[in-house]
C-alpha atoms as a PDB file:
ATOM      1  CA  UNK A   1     -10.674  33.719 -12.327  1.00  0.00           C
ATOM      2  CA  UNK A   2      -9.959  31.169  -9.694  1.00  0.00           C
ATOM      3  CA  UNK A   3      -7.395  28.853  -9.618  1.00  0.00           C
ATOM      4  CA  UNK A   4      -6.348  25.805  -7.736  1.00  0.00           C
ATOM      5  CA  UNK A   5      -3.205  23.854  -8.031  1.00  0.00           C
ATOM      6  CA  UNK A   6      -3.023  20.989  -5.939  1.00  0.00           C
ATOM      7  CA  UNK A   7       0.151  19.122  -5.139  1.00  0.00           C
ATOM      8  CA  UNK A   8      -1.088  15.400  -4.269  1.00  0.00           C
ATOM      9  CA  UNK A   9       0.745  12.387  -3.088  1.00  0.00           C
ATOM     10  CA  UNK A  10       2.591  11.128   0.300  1.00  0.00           C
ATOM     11  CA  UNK A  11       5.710  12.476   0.949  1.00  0.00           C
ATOM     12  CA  UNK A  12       7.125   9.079   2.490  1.00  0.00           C
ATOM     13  CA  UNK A  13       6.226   6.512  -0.252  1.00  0.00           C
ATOM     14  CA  UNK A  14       8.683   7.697  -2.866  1.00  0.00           C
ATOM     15  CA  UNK A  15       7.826   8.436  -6.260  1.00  0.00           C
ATOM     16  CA  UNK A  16       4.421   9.158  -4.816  1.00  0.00           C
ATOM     17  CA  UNK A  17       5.695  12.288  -3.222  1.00  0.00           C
ATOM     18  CA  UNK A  18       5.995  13.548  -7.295  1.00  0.00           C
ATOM     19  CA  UNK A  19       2.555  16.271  -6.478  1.00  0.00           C
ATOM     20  CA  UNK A  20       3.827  17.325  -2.944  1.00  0.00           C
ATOM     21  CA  UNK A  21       7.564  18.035  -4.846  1.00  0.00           C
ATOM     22  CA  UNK A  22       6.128  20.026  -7.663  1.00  0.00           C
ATOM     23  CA  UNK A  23       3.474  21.998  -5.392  1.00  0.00           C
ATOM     24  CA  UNK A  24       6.789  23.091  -3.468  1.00  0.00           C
ATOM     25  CA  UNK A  25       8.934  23.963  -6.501  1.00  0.00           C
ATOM     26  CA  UNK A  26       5.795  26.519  -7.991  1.00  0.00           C
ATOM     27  CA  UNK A  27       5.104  28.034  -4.168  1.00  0.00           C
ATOM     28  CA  UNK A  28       8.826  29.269  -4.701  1.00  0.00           C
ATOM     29  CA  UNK A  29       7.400  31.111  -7.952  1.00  0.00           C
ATOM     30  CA  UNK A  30       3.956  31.793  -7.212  1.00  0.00           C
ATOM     31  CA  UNK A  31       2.026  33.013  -9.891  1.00  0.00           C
ATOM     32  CA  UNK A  32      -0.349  35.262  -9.653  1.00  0.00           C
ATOM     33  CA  UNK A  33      -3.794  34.718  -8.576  1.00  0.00           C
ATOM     34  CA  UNK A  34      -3.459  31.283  -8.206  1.00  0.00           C
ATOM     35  CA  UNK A  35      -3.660  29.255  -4.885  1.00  0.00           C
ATOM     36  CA  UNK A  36      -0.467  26.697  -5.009  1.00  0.00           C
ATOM     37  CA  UNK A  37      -1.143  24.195  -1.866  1.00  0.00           C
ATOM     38  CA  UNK A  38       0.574  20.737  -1.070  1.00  0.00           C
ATOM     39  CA  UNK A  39      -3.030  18.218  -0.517  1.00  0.00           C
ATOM     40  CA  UNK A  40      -0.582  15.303   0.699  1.00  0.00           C
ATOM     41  CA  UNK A  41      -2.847  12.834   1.614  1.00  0.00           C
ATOM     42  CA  UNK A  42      -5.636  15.349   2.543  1.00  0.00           C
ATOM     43  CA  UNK A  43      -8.485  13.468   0.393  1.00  0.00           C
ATOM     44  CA  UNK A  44     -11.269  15.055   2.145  1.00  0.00           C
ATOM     45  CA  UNK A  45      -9.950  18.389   2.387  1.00  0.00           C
ATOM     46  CA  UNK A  46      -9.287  18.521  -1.337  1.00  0.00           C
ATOM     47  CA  UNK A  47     -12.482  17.667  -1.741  1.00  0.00           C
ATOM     48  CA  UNK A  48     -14.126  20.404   0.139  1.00  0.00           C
ATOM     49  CA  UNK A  49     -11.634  22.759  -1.536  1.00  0.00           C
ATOM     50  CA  UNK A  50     -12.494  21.709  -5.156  1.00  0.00           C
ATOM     51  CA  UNK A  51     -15.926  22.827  -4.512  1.00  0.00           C
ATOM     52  CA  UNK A  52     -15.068  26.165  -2.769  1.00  0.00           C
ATOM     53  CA  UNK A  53     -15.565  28.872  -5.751  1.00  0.00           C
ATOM     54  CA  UNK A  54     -12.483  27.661  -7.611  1.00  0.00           C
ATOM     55  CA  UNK A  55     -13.287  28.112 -11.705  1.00  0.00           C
ATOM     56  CA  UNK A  56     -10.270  25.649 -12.731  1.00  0.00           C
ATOM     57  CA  UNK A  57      -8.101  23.303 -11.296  1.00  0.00           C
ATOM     58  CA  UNK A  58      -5.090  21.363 -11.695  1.00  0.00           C
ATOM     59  CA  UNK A  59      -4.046  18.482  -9.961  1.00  0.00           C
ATOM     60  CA  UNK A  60      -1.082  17.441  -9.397  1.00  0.00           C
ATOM     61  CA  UNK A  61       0.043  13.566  -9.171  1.00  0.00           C
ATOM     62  CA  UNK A  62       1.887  10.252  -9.432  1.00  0.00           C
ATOM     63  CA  UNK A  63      -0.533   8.347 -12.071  1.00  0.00           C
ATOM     64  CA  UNK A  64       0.728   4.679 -12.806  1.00  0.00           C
ATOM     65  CA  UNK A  65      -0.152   4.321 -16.501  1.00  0.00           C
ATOM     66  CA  UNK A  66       1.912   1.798 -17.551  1.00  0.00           C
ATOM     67  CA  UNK A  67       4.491   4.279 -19.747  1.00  0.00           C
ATOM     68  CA  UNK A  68       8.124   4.582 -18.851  1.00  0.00           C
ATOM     69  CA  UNK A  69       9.295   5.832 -15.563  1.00  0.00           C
ATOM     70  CA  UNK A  70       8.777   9.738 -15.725  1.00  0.00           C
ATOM     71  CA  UNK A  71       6.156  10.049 -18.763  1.00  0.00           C
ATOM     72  CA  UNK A  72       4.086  13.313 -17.598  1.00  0.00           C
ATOM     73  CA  UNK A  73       0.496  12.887 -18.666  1.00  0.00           C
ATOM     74  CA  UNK A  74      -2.006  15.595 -19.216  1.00  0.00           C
ATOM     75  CA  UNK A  75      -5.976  13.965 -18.174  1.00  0.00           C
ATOM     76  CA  UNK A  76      -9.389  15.276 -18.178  1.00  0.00           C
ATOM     77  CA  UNK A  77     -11.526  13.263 -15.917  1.00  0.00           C
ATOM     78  CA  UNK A  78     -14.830  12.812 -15.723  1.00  0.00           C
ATOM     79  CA  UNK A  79     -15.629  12.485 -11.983  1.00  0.00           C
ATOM     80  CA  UNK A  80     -19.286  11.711 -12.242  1.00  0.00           C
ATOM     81  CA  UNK A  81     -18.476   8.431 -13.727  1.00  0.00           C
ATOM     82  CA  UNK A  82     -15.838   7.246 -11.210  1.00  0.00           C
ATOM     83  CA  UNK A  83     -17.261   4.087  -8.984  1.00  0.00           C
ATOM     84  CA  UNK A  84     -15.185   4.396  -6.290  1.00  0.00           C
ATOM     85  CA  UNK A  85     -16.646   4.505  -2.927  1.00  0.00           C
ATOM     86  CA  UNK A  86     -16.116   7.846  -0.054  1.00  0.00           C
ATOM     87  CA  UNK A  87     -13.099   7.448   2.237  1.00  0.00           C
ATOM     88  CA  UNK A  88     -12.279   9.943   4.106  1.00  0.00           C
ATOM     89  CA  UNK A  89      -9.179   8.007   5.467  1.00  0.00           C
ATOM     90  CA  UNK A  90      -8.045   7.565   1.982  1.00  0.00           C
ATOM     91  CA  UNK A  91      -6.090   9.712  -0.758  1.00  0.00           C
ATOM     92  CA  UNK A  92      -6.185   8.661  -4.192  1.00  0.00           C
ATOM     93  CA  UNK A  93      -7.679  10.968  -7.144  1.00  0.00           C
ATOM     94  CA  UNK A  94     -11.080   8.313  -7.254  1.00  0.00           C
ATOM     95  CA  UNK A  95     -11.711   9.084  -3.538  1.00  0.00           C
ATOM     96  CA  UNK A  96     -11.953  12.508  -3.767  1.00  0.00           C
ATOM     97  CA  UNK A  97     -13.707  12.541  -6.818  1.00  0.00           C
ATOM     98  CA  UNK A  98     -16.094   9.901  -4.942  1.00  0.00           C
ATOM     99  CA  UNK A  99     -16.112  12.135  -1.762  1.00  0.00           C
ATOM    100  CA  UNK A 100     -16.907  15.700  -4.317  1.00  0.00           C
ATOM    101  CA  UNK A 101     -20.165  13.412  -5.854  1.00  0.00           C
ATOM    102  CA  UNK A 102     -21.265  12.592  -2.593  1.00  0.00           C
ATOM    103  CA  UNK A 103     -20.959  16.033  -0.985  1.00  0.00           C
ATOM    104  CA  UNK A 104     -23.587  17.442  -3.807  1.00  0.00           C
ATOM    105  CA  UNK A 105     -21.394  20.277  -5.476  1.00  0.00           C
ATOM    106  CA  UNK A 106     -20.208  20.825  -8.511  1.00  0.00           C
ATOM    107  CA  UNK A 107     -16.341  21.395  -8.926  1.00  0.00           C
ATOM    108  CA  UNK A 108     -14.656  23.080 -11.397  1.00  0.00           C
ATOM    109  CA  UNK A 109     -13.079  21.629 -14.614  1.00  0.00           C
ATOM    110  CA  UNK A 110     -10.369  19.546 -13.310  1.00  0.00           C
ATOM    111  CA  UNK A 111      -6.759  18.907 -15.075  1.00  0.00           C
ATOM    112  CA  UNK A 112      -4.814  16.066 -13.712  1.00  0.00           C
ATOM    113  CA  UNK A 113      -0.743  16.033 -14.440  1.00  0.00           C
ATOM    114  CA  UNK A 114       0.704  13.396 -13.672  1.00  0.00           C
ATOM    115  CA  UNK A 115       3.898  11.557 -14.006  1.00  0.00           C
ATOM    116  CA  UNK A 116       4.772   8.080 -14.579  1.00  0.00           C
ATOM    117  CA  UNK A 117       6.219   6.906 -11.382  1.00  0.00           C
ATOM    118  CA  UNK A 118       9.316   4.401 -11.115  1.00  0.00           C
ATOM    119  CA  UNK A 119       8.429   2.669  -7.800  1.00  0.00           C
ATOM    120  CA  UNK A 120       6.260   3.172  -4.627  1.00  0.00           C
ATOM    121  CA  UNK A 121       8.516   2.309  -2.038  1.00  0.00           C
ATOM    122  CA  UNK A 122       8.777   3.359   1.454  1.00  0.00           C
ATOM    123  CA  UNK A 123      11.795   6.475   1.733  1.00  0.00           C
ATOM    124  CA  UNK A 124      11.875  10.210   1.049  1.00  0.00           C
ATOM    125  CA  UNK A 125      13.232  10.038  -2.029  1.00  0.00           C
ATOM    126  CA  UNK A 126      11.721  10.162  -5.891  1.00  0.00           C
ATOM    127  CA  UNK A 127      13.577   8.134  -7.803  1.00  0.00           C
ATOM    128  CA  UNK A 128      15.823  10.355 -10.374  1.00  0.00           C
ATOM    129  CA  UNK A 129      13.384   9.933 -13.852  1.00  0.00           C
ATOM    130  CA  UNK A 130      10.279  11.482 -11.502  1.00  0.00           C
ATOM    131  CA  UNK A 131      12.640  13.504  -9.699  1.00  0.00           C
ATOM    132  CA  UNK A 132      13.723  14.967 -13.409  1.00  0.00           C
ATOM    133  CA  UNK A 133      10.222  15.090 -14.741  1.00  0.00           C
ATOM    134  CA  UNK A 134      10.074  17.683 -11.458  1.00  0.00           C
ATOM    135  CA  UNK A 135      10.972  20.583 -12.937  1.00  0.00           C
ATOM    136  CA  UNK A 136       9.316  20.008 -16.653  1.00  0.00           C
ATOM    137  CA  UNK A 137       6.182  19.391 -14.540  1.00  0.00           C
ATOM    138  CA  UNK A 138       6.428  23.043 -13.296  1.00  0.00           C
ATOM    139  CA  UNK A 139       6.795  24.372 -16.498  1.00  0.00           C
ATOM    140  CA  UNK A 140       3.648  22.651 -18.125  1.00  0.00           C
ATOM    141  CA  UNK A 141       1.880  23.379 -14.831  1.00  0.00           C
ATOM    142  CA  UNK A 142       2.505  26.865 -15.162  1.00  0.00           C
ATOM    143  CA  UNK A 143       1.640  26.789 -19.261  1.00  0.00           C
ATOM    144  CA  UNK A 144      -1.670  25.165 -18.508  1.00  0.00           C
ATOM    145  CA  UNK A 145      -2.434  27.715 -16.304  1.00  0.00           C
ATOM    146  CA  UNK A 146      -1.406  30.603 -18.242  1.00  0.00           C
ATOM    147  CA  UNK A 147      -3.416  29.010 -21.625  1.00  0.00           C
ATOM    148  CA  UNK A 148      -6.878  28.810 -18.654  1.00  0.00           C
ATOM    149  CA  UNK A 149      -6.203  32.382 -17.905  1.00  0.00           C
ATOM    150  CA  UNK A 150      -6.173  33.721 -21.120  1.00  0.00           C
ATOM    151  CA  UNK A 151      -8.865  31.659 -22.437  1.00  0.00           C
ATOM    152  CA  UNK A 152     -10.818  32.969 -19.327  1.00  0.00           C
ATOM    153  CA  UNK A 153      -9.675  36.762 -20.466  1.00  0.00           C
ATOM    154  CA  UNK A 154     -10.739  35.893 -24.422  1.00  0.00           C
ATOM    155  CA  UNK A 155     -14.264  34.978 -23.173  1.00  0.00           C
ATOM    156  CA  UNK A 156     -14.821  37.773 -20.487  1.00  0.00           C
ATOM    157  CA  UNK A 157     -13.381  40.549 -23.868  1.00  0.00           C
ATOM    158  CA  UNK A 158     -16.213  38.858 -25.838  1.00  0.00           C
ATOM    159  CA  UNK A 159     -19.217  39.103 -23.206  1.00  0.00           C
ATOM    160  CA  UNK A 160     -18.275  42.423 -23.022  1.00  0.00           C
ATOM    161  CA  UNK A 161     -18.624  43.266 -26.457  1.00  0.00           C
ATOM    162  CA  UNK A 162     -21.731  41.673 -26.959  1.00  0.00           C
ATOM    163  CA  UNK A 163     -23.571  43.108 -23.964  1.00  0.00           C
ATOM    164  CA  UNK A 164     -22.247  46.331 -25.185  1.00  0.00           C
ATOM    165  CA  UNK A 165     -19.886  46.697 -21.728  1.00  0.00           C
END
């Protein structure tokens, strides 16, 4: 099974460098099998990757929701009814899933995590409740991924039993 997770964000607005920060922290501990990568601000390339042979993926990304400053949310989108129009020039979640529907393919199931952000403000810097939802992040990331895996194992034991493999 192929997986992507996709750190997503730009490292000089702030809290919006949250997907960038956690992408780094897993590279550190890769696991296995699984393509870690930092998207940045790379809309367009995310959304040629999405629809490169990948079975699963998990995004990775500041998502103002309206909860308090590092809430981590788990989503399911549907990117066939986003409205959003293609811009290559511009990184949000919307874009690329507007930029994957134009292109034609069909990605994979997509999982966005994403955490509450305090402020988007110019600076380097999360602010400390993203900054501590950092490492939490990681470990759901990592859980999400493990539960996809072993789902994926479950279903390839039980096509094998019932072609008689």
């Amino acid at each position: 099974m192929r997986i992507l997770v996709a750190g997503i964000g730009n490292i000089f607005f702030g809290d919006d460098g949250f997907g960038p920060e956690v992408a780094r922290t897993l590279v550190s501990d890769p696991i296995d099998g699984v393509t870690i990568e930092d998207y940045g601000i790379r809309g367009l390339h995310l959304a040629y990757e999405l629809l490169s042979g990948y079975d699963r993926a998990f995004l990775v990304d500041a998502v103002p929701r309206g909860g308090e400053p590092g809430t981590l949310y788990v989503v399911e989108p549907n990117i066939r009814d986003g409205t959003a129009a293609p811009d290559a020039h511009l990184m949000n979640l919307e874009t690329v899933f507007a930029l994957v529907r134009m292109i034609g393919g069909t990605p994979p199931p997509i999982t966005i995590v994403g955490c509450e952000p305090s402020a988007a403000q110019e600076g380097l810097e999360l602010t400390e409740p993203v900054r501590a939802a950092v490492q939490p992040t990681v470990s759901l990331v990592r859980k999400l991924v493990m539960e996809a895996l072993a789902a994926n194992a479950q279903r390839e034991e039980r096509n094998a039993v019932w072609t008689g493999a």
